[in-house]
PDB file of N, CA and C in Angstrom:
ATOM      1  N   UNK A   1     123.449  39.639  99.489  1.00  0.00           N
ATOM      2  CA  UNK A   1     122.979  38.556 100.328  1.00  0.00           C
ATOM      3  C   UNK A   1     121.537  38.802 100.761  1.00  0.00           C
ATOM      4  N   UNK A   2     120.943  39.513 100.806  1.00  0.00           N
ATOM      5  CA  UNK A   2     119.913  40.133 101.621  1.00  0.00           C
ATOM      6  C   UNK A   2     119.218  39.982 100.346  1.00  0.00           C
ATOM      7  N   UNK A   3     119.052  40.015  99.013  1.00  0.00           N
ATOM      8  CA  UNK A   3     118.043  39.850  98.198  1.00  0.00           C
ATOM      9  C   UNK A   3     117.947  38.278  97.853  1.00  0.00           C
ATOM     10  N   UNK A   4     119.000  37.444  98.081  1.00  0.00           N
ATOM     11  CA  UNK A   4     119.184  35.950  97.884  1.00  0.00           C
ATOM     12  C   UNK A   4     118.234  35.844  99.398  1.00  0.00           C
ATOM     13  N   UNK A   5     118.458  35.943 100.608  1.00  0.00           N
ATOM     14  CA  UNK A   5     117.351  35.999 102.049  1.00  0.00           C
ATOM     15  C   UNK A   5     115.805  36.211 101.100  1.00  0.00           C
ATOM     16  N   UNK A   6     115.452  37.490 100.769  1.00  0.00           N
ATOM     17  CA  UNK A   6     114.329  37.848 100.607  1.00  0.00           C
ATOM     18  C   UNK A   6     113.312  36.946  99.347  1.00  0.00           C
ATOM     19  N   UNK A   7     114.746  36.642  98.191  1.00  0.00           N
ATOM     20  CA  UNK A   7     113.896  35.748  97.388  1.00  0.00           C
ATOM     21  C   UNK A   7     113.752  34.503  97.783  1.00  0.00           C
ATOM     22  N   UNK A   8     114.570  33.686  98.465  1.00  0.00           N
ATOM     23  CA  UNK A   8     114.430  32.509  99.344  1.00  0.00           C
ATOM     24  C   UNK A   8     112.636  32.211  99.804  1.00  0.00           C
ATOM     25  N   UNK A   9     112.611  33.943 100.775  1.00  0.00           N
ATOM     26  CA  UNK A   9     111.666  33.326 101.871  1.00  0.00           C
ATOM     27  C   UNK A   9     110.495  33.762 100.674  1.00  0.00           C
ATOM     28  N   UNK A  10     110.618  34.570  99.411  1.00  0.00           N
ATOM     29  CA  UNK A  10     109.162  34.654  98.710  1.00  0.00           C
ATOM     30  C   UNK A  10     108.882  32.872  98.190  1.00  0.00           C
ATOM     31  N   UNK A  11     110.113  32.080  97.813  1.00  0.00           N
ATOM     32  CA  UNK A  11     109.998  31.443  97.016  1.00  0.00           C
ATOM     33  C   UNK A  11     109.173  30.320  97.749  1.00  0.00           C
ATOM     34  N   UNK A  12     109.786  30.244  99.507  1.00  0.00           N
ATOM     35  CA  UNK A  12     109.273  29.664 100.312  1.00  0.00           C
ATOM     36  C   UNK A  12     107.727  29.317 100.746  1.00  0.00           C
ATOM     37  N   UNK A  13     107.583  30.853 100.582  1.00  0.00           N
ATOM     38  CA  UNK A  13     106.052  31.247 101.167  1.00  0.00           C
ATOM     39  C   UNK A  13     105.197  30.869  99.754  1.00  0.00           C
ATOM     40  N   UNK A  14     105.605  31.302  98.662  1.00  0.00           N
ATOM     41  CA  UNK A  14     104.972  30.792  97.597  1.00  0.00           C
ATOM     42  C   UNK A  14     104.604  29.458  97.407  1.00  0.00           C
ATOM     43  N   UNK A  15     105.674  28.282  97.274  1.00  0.00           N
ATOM     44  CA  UNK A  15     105.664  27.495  97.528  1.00  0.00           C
ATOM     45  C   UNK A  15     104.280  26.671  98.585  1.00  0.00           C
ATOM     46  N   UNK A  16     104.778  27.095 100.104  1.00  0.00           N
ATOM     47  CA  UNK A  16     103.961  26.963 100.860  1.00  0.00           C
ATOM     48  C   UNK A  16     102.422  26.992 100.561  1.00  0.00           C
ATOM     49  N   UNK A  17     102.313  28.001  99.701  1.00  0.00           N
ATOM     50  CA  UNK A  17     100.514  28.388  99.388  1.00  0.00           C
ATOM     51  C   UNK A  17     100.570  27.405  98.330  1.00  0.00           C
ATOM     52  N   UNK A  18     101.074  27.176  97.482  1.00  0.00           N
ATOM     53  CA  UNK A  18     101.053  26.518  96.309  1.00  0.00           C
ATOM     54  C   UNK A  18     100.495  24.718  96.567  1.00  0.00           C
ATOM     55  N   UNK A  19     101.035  24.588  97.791  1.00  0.00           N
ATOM     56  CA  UNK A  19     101.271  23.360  98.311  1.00  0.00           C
ATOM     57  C   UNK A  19      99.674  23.140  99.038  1.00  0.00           C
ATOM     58  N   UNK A  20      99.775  24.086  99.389  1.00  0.00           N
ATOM     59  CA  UNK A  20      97.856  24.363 100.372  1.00  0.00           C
ATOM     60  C   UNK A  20      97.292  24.221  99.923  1.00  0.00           C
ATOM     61  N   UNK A  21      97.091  24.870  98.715  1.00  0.00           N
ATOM     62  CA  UNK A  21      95.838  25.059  97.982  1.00  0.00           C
ATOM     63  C   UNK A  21      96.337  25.007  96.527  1.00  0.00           C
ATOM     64  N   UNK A  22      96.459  23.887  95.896  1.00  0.00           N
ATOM     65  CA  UNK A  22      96.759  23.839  94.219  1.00  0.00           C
ATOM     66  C   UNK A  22      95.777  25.026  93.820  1.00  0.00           C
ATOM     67  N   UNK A  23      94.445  24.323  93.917  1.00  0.00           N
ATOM     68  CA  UNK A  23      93.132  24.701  93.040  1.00  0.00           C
ATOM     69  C   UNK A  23      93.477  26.444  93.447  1.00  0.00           C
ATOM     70  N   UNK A  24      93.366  27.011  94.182  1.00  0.00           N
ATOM     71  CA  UNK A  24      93.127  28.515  94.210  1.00  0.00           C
ATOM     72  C   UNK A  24      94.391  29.187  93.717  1.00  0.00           C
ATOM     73  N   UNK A  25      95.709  28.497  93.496  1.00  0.00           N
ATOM     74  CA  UNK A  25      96.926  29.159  92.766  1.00  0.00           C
ATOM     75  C   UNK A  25      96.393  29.142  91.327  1.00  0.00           C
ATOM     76  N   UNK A  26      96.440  28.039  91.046  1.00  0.00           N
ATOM     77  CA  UNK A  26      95.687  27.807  89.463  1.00  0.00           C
ATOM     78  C   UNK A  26      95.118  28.663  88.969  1.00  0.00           C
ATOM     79  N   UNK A  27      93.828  28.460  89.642  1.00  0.00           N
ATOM     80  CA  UNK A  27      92.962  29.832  89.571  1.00  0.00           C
ATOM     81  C   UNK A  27      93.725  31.165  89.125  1.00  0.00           C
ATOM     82  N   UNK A  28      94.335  31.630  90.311  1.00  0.00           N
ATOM     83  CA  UNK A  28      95.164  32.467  90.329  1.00  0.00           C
ATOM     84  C   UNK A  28      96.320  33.203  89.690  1.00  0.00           C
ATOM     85  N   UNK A  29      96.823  32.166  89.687  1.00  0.00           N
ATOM     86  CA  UNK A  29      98.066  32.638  88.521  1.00  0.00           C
ATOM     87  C   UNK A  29      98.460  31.646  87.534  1.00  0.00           C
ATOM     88  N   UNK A  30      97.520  31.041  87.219  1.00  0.00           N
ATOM     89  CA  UNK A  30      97.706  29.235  85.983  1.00  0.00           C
ATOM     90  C   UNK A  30      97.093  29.811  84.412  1.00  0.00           C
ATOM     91  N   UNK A  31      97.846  29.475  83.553  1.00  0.00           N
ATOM     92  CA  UNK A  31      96.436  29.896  82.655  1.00  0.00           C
ATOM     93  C   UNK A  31      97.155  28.747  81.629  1.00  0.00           C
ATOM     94  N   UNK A  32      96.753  28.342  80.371  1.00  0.00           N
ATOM     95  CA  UNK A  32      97.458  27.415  79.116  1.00  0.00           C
ATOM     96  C   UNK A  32      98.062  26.367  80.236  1.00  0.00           C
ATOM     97  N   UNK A  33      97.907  25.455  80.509  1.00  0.00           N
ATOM     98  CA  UNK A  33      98.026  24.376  80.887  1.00  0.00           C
ATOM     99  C   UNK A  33      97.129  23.183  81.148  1.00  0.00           C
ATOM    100  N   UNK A  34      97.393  21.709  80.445  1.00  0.00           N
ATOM    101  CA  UNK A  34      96.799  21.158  80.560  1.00  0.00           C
ATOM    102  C   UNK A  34      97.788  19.713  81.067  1.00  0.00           C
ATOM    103  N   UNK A  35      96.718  18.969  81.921  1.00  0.00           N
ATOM    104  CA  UNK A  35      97.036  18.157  83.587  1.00  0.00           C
ATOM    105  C   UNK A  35      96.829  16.751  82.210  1.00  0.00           C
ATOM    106  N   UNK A  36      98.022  16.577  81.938  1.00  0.00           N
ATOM    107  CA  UNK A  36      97.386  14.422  81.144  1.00  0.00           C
ATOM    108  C   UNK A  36      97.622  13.349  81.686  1.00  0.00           C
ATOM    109  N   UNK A  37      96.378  13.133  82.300  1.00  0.00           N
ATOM    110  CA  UNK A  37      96.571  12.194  83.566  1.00  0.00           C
ATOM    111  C   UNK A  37      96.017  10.802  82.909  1.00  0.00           C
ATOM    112  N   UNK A  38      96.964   9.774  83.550  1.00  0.00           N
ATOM    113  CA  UNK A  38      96.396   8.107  83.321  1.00  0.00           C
ATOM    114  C   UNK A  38      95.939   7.449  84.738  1.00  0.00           C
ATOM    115  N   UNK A  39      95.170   7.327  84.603  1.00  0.00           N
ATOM    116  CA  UNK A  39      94.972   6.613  85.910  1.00  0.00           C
ATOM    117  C   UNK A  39      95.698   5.071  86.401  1.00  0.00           C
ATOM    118  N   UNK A  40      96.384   4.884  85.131  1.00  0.00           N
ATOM    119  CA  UNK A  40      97.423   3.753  85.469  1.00  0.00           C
ATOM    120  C   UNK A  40      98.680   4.216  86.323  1.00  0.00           C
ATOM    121  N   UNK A  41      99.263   5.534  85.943  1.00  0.00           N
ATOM    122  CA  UNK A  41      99.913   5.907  86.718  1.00  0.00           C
ATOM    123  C   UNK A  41      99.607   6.077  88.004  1.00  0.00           C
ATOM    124  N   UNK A  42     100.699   5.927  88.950  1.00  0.00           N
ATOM    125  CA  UNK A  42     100.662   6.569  90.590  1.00  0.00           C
ATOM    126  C   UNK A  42     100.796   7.732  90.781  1.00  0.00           C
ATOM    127  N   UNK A  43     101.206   8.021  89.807  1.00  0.00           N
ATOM    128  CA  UNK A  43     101.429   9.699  90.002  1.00  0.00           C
ATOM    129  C   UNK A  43     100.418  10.375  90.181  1.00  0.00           C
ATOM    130  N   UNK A  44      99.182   9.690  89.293  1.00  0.00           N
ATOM    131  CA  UNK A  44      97.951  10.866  89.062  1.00  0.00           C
ATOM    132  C   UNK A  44      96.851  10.651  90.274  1.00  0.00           C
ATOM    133  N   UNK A  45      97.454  10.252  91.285  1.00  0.00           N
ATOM    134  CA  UNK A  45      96.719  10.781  92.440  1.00  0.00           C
ATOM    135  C   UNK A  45      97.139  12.011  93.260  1.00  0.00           C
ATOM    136  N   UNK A  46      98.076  12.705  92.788  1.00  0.00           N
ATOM    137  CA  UNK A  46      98.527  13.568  92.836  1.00  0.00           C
ATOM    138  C   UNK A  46      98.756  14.844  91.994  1.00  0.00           C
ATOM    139  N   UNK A  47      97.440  14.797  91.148  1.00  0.00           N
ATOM    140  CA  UNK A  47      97.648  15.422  89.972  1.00  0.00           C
ATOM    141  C   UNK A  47      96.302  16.564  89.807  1.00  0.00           C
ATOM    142  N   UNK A  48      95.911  16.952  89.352  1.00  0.00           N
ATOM    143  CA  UNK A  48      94.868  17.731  88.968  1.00  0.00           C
ATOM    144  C   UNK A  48      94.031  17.155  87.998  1.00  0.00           C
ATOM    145  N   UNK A  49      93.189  16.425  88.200  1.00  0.00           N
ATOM    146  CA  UNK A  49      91.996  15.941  87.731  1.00  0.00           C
ATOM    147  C   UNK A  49      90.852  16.502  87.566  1.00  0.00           C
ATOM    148  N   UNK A  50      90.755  17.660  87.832  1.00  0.00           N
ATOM    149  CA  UNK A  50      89.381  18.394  87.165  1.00  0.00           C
ATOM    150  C   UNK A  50      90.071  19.705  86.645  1.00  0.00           C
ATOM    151  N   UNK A  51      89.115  19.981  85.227  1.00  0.00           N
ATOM    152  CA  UNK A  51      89.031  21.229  85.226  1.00  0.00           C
ATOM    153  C   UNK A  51      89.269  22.602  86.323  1.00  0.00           C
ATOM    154  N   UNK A  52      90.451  23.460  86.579  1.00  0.00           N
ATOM    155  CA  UNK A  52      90.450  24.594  87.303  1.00  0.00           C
ATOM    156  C   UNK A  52      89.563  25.477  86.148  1.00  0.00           C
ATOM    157  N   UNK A  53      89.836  25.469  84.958  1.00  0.00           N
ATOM    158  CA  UNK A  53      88.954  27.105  84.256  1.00  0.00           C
ATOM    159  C   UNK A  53      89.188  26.936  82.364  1.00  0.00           C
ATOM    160  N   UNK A  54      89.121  27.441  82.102  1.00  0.00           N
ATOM    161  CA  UNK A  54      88.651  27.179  80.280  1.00  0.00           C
ATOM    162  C   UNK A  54      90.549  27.133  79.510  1.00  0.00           C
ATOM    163  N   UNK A  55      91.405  27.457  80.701  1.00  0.00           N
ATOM    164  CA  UNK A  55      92.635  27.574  80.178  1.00  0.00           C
ATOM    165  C   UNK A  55      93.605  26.461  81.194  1.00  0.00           C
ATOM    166  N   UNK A  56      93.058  26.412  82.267  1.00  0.00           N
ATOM    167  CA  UNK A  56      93.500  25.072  83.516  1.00  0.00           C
ATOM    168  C   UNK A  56      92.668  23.873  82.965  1.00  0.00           C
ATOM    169  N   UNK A  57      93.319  22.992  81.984  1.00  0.00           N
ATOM    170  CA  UNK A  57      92.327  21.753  81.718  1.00  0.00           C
ATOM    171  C   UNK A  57      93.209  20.619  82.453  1.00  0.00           C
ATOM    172  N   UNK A  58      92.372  19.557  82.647  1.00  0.00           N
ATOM    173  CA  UNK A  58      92.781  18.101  83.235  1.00  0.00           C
ATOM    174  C   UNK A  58      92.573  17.125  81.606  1.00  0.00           C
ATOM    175  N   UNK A  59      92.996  16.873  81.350  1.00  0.00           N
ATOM    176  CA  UNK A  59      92.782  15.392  80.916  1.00  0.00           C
ATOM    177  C   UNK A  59      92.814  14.333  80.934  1.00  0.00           C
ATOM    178  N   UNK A  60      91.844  13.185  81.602  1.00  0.00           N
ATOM    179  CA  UNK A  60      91.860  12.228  82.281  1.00  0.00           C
ATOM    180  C   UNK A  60      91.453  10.706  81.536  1.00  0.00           C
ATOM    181  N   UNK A  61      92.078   9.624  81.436  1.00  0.00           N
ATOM    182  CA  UNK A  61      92.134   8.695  80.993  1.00  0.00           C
ATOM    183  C   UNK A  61      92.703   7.708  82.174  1.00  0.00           C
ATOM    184  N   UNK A  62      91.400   6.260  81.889  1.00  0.00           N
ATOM    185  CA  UNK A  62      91.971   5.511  82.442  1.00  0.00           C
ATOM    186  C   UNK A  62      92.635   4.752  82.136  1.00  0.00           C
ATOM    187  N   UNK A  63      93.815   4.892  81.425  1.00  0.00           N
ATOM    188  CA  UNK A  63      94.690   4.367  80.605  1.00  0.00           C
ATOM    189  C   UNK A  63      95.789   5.061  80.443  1.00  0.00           C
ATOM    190  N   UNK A  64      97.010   4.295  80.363  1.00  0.00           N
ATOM    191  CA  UNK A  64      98.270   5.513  80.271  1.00  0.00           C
ATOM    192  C   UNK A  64      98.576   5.682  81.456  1.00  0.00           C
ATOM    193  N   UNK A  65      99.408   6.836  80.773  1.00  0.00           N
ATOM    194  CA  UNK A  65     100.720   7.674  81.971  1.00  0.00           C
ATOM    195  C   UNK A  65     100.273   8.847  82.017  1.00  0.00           C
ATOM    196  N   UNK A  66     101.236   9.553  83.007  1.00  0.00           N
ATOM    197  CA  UNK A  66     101.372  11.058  82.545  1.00  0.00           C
ATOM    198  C   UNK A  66     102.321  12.010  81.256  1.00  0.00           C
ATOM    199  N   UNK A  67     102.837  10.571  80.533  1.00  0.00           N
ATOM    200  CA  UNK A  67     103.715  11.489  79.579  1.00  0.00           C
ATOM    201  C   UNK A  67     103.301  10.737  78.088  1.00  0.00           C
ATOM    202  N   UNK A  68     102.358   9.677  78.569  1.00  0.00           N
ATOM    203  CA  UNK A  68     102.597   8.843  76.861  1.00  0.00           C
ATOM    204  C   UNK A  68     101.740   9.742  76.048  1.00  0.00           C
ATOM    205  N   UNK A  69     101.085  10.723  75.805  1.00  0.00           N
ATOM    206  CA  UNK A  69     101.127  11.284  74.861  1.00  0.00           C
ATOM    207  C   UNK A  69     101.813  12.325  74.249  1.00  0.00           C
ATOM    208  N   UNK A  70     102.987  12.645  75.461  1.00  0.00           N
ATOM    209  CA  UNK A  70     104.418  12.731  74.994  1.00  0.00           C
ATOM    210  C   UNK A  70     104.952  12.356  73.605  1.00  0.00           C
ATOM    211  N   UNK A  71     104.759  11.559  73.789  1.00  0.00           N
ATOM    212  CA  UNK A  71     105.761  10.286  72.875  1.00  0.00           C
ATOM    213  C   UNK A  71     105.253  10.494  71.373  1.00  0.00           C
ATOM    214  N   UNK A  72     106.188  10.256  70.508  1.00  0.00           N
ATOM    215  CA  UNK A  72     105.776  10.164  68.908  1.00  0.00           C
ATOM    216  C   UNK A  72     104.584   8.984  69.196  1.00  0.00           C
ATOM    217  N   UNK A  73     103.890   9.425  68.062  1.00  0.00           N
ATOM    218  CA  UNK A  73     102.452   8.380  67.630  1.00  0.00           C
ATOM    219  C   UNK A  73     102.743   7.307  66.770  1.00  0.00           C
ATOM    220  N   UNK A  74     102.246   6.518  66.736  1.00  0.00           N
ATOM    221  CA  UNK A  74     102.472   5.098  65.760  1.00  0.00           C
ATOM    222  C   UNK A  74     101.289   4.531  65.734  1.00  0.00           C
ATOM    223  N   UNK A  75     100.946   3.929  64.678  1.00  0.00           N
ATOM    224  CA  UNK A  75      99.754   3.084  64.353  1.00  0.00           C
ATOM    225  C   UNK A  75      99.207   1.989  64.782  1.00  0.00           C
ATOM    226  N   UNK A  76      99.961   1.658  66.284  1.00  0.00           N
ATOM    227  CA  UNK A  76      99.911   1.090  66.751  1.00  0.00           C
ATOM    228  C   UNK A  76      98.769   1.811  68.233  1.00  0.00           C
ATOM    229  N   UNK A  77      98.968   3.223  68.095  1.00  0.00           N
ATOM    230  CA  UNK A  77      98.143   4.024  69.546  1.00  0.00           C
ATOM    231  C   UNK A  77      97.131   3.802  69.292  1.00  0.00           C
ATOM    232  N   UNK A  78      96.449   3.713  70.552  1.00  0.00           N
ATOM    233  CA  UNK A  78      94.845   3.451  70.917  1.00  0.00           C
ATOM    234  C   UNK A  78      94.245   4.731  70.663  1.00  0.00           C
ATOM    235  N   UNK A  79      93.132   4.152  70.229  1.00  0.00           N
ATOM    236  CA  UNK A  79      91.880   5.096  69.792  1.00  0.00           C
ATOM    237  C   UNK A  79      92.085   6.601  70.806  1.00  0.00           C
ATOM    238  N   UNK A  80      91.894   6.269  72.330  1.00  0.00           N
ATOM    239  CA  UNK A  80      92.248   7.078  72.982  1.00  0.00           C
ATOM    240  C   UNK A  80      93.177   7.834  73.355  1.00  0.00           C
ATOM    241  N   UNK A  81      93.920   7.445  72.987  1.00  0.00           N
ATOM    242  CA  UNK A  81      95.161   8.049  72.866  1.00  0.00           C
ATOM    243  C   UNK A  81      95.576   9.290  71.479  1.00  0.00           C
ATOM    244  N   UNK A  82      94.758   8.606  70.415  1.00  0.00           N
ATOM    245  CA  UNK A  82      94.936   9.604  69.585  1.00  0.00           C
ATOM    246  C   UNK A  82      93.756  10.733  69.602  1.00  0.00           C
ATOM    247  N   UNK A  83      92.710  10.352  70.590  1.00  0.00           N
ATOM    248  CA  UNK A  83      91.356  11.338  70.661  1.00  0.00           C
ATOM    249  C   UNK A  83      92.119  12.311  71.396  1.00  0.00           C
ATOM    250  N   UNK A  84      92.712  11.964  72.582  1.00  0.00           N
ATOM    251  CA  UNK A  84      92.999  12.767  73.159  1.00  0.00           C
ATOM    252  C   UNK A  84      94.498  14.027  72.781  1.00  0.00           C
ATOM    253  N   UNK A  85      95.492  13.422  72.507  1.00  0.00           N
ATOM    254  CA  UNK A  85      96.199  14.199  71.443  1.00  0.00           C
ATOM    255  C   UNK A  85      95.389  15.116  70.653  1.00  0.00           C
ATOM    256  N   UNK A  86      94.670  14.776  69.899  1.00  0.00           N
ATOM    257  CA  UNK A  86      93.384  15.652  68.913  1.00  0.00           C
ATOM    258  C   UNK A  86      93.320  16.928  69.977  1.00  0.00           C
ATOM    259  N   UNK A  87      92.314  16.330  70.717  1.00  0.00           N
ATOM    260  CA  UNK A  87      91.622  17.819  72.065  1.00  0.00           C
ATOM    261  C   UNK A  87      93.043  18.273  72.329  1.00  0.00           C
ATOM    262  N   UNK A  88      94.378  18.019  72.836  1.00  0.00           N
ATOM    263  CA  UNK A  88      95.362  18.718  73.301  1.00  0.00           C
ATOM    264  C   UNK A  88      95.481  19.750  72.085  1.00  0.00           C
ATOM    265  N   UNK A  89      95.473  19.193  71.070  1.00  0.00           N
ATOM    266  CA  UNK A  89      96.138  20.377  69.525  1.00  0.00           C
ATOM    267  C   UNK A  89      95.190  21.065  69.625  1.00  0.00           C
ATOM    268  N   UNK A  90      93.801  20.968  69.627  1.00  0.00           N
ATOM    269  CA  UNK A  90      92.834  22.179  70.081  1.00  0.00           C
ATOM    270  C   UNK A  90      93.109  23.049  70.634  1.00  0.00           C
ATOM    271  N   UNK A  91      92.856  22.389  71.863  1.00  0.00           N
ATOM    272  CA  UNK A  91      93.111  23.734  73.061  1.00  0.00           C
ATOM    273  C   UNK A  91      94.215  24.606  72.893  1.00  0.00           C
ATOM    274  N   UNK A  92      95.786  24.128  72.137  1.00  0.00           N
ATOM    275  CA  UNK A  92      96.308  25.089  72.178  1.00  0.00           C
ATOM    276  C   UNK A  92      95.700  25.909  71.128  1.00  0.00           C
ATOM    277  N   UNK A  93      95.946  25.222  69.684  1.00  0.00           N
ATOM    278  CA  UNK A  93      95.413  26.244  69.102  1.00  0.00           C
ATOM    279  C   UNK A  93      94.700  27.607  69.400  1.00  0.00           C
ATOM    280  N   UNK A  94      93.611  26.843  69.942  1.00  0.00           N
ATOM    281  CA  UNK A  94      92.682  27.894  70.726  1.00  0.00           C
ATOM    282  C   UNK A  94      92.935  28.789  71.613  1.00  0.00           C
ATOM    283  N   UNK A  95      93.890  28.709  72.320  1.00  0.00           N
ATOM    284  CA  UNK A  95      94.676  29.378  72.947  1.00  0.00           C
ATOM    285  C   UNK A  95      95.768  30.526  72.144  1.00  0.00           C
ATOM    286  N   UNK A  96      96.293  29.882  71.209  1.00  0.00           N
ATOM    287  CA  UNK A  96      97.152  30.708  70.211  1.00  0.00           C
ATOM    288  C   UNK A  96      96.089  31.944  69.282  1.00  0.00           C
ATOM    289  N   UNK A  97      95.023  31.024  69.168  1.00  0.00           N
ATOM    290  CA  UNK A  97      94.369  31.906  68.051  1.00  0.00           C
ATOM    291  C   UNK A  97      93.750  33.307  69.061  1.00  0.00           C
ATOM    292  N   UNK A  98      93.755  32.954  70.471  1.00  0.00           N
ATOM    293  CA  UNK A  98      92.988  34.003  70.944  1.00  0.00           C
ATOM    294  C   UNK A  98      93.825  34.799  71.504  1.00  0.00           C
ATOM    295  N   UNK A  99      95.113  34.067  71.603  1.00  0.00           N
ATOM    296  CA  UNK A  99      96.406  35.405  71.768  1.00  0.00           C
ATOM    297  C   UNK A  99      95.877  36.403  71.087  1.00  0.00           C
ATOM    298  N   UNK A 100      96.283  35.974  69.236  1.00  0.00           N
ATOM    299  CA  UNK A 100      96.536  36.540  68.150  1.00  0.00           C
ATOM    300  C   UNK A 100      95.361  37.216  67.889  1.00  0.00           C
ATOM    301  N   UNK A 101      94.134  37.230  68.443  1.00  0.00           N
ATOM    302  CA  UNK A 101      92.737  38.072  68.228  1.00  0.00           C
ATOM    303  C   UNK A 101      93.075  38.617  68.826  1.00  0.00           C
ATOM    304  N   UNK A 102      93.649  38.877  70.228  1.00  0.00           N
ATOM    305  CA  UNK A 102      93.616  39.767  71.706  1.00  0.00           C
ATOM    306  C   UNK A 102      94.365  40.720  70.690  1.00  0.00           C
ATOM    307  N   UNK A 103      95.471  40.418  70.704  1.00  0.00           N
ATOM    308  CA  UNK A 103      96.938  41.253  69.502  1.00  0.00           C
ATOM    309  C   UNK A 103      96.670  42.336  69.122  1.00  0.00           C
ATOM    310  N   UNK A 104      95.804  41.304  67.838  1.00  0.00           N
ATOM    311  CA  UNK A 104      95.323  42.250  66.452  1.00  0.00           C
ATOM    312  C   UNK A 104      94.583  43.531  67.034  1.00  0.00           C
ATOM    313  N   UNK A 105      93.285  43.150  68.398  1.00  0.00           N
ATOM    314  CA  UNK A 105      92.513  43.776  68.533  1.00  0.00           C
ATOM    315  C   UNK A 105      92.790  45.254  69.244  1.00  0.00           C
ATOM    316  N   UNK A 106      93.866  44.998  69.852  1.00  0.00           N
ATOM    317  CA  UNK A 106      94.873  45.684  70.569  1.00  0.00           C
ATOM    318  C   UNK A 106      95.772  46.911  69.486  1.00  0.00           C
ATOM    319  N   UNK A 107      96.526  46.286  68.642  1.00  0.00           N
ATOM    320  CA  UNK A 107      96.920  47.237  67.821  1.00  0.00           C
ATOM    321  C   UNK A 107      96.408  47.985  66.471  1.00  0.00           C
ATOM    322  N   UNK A 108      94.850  47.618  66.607  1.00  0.00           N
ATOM    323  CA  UNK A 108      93.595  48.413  65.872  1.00  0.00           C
ATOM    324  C   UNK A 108      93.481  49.170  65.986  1.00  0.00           C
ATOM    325  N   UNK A 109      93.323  49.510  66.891  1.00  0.00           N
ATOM    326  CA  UNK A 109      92.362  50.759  67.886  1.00  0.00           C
ATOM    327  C   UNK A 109      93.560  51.832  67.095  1.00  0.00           C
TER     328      UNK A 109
END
């Protein structure tokens, strides 16, 4: 019982900061994530709209949701919609490929 108490009140207090200050958790402990915000949605006033750091991205459109580039593509999606999909497959990539450099570089030595 006493470790269900203790993780409670971390989860609490975490929480709490999380809630204070998005931007400095991010910072902090965020990395590979990216924010796909529509400004049609209501949601995305509540969202992270700027850049936190080269691995905390926003992506912002005034168009859309927060999930339609979720969704399978059809030839029917807007220009923007498929630009932006594009930059999402980037960044991970980019993200994957620099795992896999960190890796390699790691079990060189």
């Amino acid at each position: 019982m006493h470790n269900a108490l203790s993780l409670s009140f971390f989860y609490s207090n975490m929480l709490s900061f999380i809630v204070k200050d998005i931007k400095t958790a991010l910072e902090t402990f965020g990395s590979n994530i990216i924010f796909s915000n529509g400004l049609l949605d209501p949601w995305s006033g509540g969202s992270v709209l700027q850049n936190i750091s080269e691995t905390v991205v926003a992506l912002v459109t005034e168009e859309g949701g927060h999930h339609i580039d979720l969704r399978p593509s059809t030839p029917e999606d807007p220009d923007w919609l498929v630009q932006q999909r594009e930059t999402e497959v980037k960044l991970i990539k980019g993200w994957i490929d620099g795992y896999l450099k960190e890796k390699k570089t790691a079990f060189s030595m």
